[in-house]
Protein backbone atom coordinates (compact mmCIF):
# COMPACT_ATOMS: atom_id res chain seq x y z
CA UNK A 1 0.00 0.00 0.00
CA UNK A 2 1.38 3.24 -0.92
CA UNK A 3 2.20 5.80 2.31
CA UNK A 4 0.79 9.03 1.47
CA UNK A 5 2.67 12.73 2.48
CA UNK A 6 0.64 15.10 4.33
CA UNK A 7 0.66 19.38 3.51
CA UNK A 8 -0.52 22.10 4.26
CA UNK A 9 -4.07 21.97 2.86
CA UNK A 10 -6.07 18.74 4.18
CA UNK A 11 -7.08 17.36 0.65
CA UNK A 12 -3.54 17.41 -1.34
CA UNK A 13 -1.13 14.41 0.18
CA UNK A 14 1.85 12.91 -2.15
CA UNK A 15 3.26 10.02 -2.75
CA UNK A 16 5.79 8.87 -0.39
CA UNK A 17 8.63 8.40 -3.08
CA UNK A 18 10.97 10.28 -4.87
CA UNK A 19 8.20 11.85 -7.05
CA UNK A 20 5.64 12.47 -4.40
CA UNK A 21 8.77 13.51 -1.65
CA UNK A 22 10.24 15.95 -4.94
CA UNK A 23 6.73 17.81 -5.32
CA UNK A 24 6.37 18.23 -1.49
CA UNK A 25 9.58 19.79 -1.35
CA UNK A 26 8.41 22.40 -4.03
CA UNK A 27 5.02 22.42 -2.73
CA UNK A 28 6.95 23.79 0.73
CA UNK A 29 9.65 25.79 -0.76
CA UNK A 30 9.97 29.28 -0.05
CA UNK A 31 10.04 31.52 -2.78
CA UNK A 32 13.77 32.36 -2.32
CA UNK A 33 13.89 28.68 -3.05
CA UNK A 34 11.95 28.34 -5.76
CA UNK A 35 14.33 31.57 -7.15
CA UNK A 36 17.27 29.12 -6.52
CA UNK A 37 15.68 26.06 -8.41
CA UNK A 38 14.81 27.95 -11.43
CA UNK A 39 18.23 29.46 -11.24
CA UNK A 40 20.10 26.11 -11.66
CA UNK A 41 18.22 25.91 -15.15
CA UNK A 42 19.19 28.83 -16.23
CA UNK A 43 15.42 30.93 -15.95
CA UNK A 44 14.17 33.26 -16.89
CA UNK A 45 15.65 32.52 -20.44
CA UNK A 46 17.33 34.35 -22.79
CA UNK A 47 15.28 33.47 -25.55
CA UNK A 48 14.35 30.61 -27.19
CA UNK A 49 17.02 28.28 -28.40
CA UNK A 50 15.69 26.96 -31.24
CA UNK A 51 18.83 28.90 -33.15
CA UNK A 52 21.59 28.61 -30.78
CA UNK A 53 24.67 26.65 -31.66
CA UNK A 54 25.04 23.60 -29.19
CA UNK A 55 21.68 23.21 -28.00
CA UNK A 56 19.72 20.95 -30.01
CA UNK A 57 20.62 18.03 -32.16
CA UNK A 58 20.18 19.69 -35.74
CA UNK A 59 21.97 23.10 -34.30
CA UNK A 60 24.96 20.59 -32.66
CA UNK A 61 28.42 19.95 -34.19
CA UNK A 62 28.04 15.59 -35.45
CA UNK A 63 31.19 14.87 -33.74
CA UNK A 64 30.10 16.91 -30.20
CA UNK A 65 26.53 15.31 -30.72
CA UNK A 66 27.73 11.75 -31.09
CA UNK A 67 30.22 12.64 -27.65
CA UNK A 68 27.69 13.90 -26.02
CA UNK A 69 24.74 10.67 -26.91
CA UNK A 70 27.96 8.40 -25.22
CA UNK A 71 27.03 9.83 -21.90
CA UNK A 72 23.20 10.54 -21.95
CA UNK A 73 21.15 8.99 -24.50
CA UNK A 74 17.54 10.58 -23.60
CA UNK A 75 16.09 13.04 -25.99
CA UNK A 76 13.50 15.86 -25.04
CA UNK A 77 11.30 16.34 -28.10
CA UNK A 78 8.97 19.15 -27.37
CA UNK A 79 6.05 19.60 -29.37
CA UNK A 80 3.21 22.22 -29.83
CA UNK A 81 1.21 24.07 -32.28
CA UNK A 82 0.51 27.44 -34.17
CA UNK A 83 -3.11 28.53 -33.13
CA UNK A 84 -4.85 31.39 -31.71
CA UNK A 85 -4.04 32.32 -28.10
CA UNK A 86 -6.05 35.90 -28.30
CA UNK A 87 -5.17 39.37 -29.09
CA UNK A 88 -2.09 39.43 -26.43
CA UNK A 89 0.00 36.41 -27.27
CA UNK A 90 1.66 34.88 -29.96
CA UNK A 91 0.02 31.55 -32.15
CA UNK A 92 3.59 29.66 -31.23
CA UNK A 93 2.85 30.22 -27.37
CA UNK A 94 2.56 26.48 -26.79
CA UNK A 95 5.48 25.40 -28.57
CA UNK A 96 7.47 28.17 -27.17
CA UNK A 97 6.56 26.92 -23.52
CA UNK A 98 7.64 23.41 -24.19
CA UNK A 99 10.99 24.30 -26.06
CA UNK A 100 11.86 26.60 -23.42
CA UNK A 101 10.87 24.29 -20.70
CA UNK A 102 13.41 21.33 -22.60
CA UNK A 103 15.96 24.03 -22.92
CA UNK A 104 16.21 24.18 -19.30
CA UNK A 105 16.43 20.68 -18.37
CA UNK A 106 18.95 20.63 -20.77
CA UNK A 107 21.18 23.52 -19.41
CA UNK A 108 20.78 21.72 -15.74
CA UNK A 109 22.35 18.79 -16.93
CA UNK A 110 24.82 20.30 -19.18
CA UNK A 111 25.94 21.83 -15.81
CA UNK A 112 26.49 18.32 -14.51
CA UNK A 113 28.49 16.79 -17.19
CA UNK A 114 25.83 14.90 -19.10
CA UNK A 115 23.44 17.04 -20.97
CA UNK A 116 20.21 15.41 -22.32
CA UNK A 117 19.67 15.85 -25.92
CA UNK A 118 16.67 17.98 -27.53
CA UNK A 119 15.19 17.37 -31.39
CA UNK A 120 13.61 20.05 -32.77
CA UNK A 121 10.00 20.76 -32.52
CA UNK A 122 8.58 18.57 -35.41
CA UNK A 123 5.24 19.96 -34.26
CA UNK A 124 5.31 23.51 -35.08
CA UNK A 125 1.48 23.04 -36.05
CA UNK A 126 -0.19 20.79 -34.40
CA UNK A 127 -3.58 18.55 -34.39
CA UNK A 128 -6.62 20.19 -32.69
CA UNK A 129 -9.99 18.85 -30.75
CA UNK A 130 -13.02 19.76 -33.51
CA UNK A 131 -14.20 22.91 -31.23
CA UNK A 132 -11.02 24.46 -32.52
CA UNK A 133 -12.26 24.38 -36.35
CA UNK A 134 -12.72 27.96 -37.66
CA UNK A 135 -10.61 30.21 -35.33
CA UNK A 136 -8.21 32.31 -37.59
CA UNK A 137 -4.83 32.03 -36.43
CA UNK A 138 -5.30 28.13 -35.67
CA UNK A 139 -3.93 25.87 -37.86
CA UNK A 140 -5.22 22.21 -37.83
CA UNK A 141 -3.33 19.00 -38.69
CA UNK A 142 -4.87 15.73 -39.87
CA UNK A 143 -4.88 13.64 -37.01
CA UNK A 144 -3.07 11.21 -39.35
CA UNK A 145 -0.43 13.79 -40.26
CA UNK A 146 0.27 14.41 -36.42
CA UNK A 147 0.55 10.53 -35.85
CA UNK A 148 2.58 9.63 -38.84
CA UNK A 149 4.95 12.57 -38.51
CA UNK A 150 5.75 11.69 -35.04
CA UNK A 151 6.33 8.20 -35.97
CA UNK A 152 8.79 8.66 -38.25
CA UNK A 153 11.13 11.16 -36.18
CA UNK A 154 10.53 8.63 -33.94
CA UNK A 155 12.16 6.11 -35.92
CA UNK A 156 14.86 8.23 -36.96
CA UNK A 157 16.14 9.23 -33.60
CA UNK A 158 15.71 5.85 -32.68
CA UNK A 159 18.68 4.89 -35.41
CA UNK A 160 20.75 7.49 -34.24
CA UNK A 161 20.99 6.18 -30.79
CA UNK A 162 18.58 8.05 -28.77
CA UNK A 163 16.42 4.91 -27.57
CA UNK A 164 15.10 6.84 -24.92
CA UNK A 165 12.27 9.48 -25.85
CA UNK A 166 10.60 12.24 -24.30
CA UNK A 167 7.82 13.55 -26.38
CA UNK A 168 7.40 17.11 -24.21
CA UNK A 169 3.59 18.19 -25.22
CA UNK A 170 1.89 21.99 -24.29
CA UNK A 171 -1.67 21.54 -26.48
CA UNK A 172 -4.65 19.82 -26.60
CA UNK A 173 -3.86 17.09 -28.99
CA UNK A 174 -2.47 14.43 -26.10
CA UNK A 175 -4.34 11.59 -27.69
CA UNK A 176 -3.08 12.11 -31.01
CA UNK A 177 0.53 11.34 -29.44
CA UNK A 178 -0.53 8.88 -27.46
CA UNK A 179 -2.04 7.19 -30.51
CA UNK A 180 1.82 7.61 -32.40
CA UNK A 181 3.60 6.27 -29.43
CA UNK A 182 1.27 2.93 -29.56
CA UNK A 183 1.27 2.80 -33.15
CA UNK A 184 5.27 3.22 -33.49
CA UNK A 185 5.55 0.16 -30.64
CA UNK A 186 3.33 -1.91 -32.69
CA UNK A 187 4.28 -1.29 -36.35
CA UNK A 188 8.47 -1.50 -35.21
CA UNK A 189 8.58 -3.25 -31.68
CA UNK A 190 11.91 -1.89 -31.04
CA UNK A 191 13.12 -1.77 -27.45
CA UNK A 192 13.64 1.64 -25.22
CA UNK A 193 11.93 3.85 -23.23
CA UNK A 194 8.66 5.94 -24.80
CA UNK A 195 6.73 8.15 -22.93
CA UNK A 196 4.59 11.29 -23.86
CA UNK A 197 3.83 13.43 -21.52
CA UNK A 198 1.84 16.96 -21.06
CA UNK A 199 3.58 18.92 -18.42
CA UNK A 200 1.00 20.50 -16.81
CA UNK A 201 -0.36 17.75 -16.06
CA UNK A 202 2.22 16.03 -14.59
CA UNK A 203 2.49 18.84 -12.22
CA UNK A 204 -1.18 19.71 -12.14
CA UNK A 205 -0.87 20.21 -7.96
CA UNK A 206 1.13 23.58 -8.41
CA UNK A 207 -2.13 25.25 -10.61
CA UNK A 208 -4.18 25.16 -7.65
CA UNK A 209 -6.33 28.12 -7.27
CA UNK A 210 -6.38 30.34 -4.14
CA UNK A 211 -9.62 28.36 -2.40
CA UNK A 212 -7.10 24.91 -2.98
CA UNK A 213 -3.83 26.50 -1.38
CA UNK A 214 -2.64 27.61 -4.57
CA UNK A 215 -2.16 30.62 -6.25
CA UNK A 216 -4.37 30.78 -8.92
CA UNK A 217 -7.76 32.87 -9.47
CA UNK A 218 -8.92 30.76 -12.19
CA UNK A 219 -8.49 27.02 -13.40
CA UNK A 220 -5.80 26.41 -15.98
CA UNK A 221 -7.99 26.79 -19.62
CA UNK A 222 -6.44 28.44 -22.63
CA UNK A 223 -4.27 31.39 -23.41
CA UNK A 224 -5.45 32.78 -19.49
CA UNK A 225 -4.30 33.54 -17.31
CA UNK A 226 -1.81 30.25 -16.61
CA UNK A 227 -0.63 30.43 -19.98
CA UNK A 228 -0.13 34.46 -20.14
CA UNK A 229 1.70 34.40 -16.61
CA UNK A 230 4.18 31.32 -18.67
CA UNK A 231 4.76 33.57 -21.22
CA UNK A 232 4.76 37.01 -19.29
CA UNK A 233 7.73 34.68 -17.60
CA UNK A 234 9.79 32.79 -20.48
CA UNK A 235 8.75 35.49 -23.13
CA UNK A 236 7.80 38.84 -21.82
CA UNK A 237 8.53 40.53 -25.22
CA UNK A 238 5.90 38.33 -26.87
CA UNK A 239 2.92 39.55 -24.43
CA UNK A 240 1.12 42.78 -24.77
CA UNK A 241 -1.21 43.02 -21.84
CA UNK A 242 -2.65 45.80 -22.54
CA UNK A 243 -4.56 43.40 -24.99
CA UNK A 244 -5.45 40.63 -22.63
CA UNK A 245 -8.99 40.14 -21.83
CA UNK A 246 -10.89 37.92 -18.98
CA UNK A 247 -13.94 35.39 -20.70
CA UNK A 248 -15.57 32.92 -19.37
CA UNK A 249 -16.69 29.91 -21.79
CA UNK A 250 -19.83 28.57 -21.88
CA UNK A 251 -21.35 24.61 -21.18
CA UNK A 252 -25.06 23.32 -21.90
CA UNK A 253 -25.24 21.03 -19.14
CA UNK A 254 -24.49 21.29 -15.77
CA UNK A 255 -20.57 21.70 -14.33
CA UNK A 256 -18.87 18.30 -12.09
CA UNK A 257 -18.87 15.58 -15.65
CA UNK A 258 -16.00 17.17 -18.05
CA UNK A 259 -12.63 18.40 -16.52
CA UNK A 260 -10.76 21.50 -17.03
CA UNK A 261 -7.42 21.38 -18.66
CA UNK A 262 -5.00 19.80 -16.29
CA UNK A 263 -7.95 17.48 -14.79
CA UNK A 264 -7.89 19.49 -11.08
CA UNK A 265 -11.28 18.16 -10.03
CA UNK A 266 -11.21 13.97 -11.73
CA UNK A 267 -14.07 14.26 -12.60
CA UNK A 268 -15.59 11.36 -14.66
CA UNK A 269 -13.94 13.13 -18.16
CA UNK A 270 -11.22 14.85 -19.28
CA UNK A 271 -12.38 17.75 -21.51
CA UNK A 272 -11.04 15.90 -24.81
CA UNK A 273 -13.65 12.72 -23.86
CA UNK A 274 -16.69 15.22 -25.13
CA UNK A 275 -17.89 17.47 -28.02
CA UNK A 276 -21.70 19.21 -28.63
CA UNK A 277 -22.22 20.06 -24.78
CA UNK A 278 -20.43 23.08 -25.04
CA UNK A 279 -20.17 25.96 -28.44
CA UNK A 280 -17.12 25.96 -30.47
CA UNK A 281 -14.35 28.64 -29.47
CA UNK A 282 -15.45 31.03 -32.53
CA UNK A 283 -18.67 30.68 -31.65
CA UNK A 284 -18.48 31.00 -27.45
CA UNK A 285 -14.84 32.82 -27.35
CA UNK A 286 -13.69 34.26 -30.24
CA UNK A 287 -11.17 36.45 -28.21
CA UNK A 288 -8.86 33.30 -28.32
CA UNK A 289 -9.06 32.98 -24.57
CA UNK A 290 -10.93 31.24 -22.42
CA UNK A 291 -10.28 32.73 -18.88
CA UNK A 292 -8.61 35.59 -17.32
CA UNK A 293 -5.42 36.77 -19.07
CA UNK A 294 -5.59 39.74 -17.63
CA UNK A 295 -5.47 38.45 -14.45
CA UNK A 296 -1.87 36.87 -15.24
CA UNK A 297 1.69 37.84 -13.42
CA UNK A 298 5.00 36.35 -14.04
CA UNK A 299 5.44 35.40 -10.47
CA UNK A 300 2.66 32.84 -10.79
CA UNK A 301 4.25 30.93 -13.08
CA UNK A 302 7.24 30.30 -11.08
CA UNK A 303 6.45 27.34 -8.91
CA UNK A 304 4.87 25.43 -11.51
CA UNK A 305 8.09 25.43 -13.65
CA UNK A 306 10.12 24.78 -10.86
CA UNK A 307 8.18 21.48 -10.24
CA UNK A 308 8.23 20.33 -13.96
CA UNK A 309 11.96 21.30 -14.31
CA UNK A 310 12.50 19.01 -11.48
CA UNK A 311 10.38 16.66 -12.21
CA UNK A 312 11.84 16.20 -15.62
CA UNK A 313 15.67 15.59 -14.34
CA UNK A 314 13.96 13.09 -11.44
CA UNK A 315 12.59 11.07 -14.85
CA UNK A 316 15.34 11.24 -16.57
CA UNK A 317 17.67 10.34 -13.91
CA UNK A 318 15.78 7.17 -13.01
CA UNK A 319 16.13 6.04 -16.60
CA UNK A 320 19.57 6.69 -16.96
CA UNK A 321 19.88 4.47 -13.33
CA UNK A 322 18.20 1.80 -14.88
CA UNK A 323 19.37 1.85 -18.23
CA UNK A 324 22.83 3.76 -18.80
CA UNK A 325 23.58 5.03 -22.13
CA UNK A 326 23.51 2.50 -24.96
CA UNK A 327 21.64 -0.24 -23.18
CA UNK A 328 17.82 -0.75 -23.29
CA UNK A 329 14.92 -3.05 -21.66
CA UNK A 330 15.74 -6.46 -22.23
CA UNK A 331 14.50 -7.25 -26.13
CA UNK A 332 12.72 -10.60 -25.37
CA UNK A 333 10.90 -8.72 -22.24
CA UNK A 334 9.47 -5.87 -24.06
CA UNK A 335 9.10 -6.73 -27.89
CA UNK A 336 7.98 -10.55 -29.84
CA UNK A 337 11.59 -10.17 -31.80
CA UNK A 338 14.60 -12.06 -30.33
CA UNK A 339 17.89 -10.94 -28.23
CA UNK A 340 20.19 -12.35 -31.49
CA UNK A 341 17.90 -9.98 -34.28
CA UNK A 342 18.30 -7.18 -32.70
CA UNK A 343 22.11 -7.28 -31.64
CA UNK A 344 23.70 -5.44 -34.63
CA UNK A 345 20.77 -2.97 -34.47
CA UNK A 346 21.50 -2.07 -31.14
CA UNK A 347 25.17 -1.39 -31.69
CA UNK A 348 26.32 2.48 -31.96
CA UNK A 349 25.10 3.66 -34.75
CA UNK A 350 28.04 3.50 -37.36
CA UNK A 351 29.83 1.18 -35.31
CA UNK A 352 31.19 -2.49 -36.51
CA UNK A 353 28.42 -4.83 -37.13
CA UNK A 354 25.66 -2.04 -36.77
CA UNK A 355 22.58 -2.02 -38.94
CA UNK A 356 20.39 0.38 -39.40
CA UNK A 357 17.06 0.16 -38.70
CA UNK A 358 15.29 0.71 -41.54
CA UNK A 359 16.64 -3.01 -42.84
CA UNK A 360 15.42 -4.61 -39.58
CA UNK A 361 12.76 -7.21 -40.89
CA UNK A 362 9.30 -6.35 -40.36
CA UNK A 363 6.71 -8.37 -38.17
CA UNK A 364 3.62 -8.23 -36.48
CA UNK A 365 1.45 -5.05 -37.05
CA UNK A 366 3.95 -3.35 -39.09
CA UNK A 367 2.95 -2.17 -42.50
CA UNK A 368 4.49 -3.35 -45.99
């Protein structure tokens, strides 16, 4: 039976291991500490980094790259969108937040001799829940675009040696990368570590609003004020308040069966489980926001990242524990294909012996 962690508000306990113990000590921290954490990664940014020599794979020297894979293997690949976060912010907000979120775990563990590597958003636009249809400044995906795209720079990170894969998401199209992550296992069975994961989520706890212990007025939505206060943070000059607006969005039936966006309440749905009970966003919102904006500060965003930037290294750590760089989950444990197939494909890629895996032999589920 799990031991639960007590706090300071009678309905939040954690875990009584290293994640649960981690989020308590953030929970706790005092904002001089919280200061220090988000120092050690290097925030408030300087910018994105999508440019900067040295910091992702495509922007890294081969040789360095390859040096660098020899001593951390995992790869951060953020992913987002281009649609309409109202009149104050800017339609890459979401892919913005996760980059600059990866760039950060990145600099942390630079500082510590192993950095982990990033990939390039391949999502720059992204897939969208059907309410999103219309709204100009959105631009929608094919679901099968989204999956398929993902797949393959799965694949091809995969044959470069990272076997270990973060897919960092900051939009509404979780399913949709759930659904590549499945399909990929399935069509290749290749062994490593997959996950996808949506951040806020995974630190849902620190957007509490003031009535929970937290800090928030509202509940985390879209483009409100959670998501101005991230960017009024990482990305100041890509904010105009003077353009943010509060809205409030509208539901036919009554509130307790769909969730808001990081699922504070588990209630029986998550908000993607459901269309038809509530109008589209041109329709009910066509300010692009849904919530307070202008209720957003900088500060607020603070302890949230500090959780998720923890977090993060605490994941990646463990992996690295249980798998150091260029080993994997046993083959015969976690895919149909044997131990003696998949030796030369496992090798360093460009190594003697190595094969890349685009010649590996295809079985089960995988298409011709």
């Amino acid at each position: 039976m799990p031991k639960w962690l007590a706090t300071n508000q009678p309905d939040l306990f954690f875990e009584d291991n290293a994640v649960g113990r981690m989020k308590k000590e953030v929970w706790e921290a005092s904002d001089e500490e919280i200061e220090g954490i988000l120092a050690e990664y290097g925030m408030p940014p300087q910018g994105v980094e999508w440019g900067k020599p040295g910091s992702y794979i495509q922007t890294t020297i081969r040789h360095q790259l390859e040096a660098e894979r020899r001593l951390n293997d995992v790869v951060i690949i953020p992913v987002g969108c281009t649609e309409n976060h109202g009149q104050h912010l800017v339609s890459a907000a979401d892919t913005l937040f996760a980059s600059m979120i990866a760039e950060g775990v990145r600099r942390y563990t630079a500082r510590r001799g192993r950095p982990v590597a990033l990939a390039l958003p391949p999502l720059n636009y992204g897939g969208h829940p059907y309410h999103h249809l219309g709204m100009p400044g959105t631009v929608v995906l094919r679901e099968e675009v989204v999956r398929e795209l993902l797949i393959d720079v799965m694949l091809g990170l995969w044959n470069d040696g990272f076997r270990k894969q973060i897919i960092l998401n900051n939009h509404g199209q979780l399913w949709m990368l759930e659904s590549a992550l499945q399909e990929f296992q399935k069509r290749y069975q290749l062994p490593g570590i997959f996950r996808v994961i949506d951040w806020h989520r995974a630190v849902r706890e620190f957007f509490r609003t003031t009535d929970r212990g937290g800090q928030w007025g509202t509940d985390f939505v879209h483009a409100d004020e959670s998501e101005t206060s991230l960017g009024l943070y990482l990305f100041p000059e890509m904010v105009d308040m003077s353009y943010a607006v509060n809205t409030e969005g509208k539901s036919y039936l009554p509130d307790g069966h769909f969730d808001k966006s990081v699922d504070p309440f588990a209630r029986p749905s998550n908000w993607s489980q459901g269309e038809g009970h509530f109008p589209i966003e041109i329709k009910a919102t066509p300010e692009g926001v849904v919530g307070h904006a202008a209720d957003a500060a900088a500060y607020k965003a603070k302890r949230p990242l500090a959780a998720i930037l923890r977090y993060l290294t605490l994941f990646i750590d463990d992996v690295l524990a249980a798998f150091p760089p260029g080993t994997v989950p046993p083959t015969e444990e976690v895919t149909l294909r044997s131990a003696e197939e998949m030796e030369p494909y496992l090798r360093e890629p460009m190594s003697e012996g190595w094969k890349p895996v685009y010649s590996l032999p295809a079985i089960g589920m995988r298409r011709s």
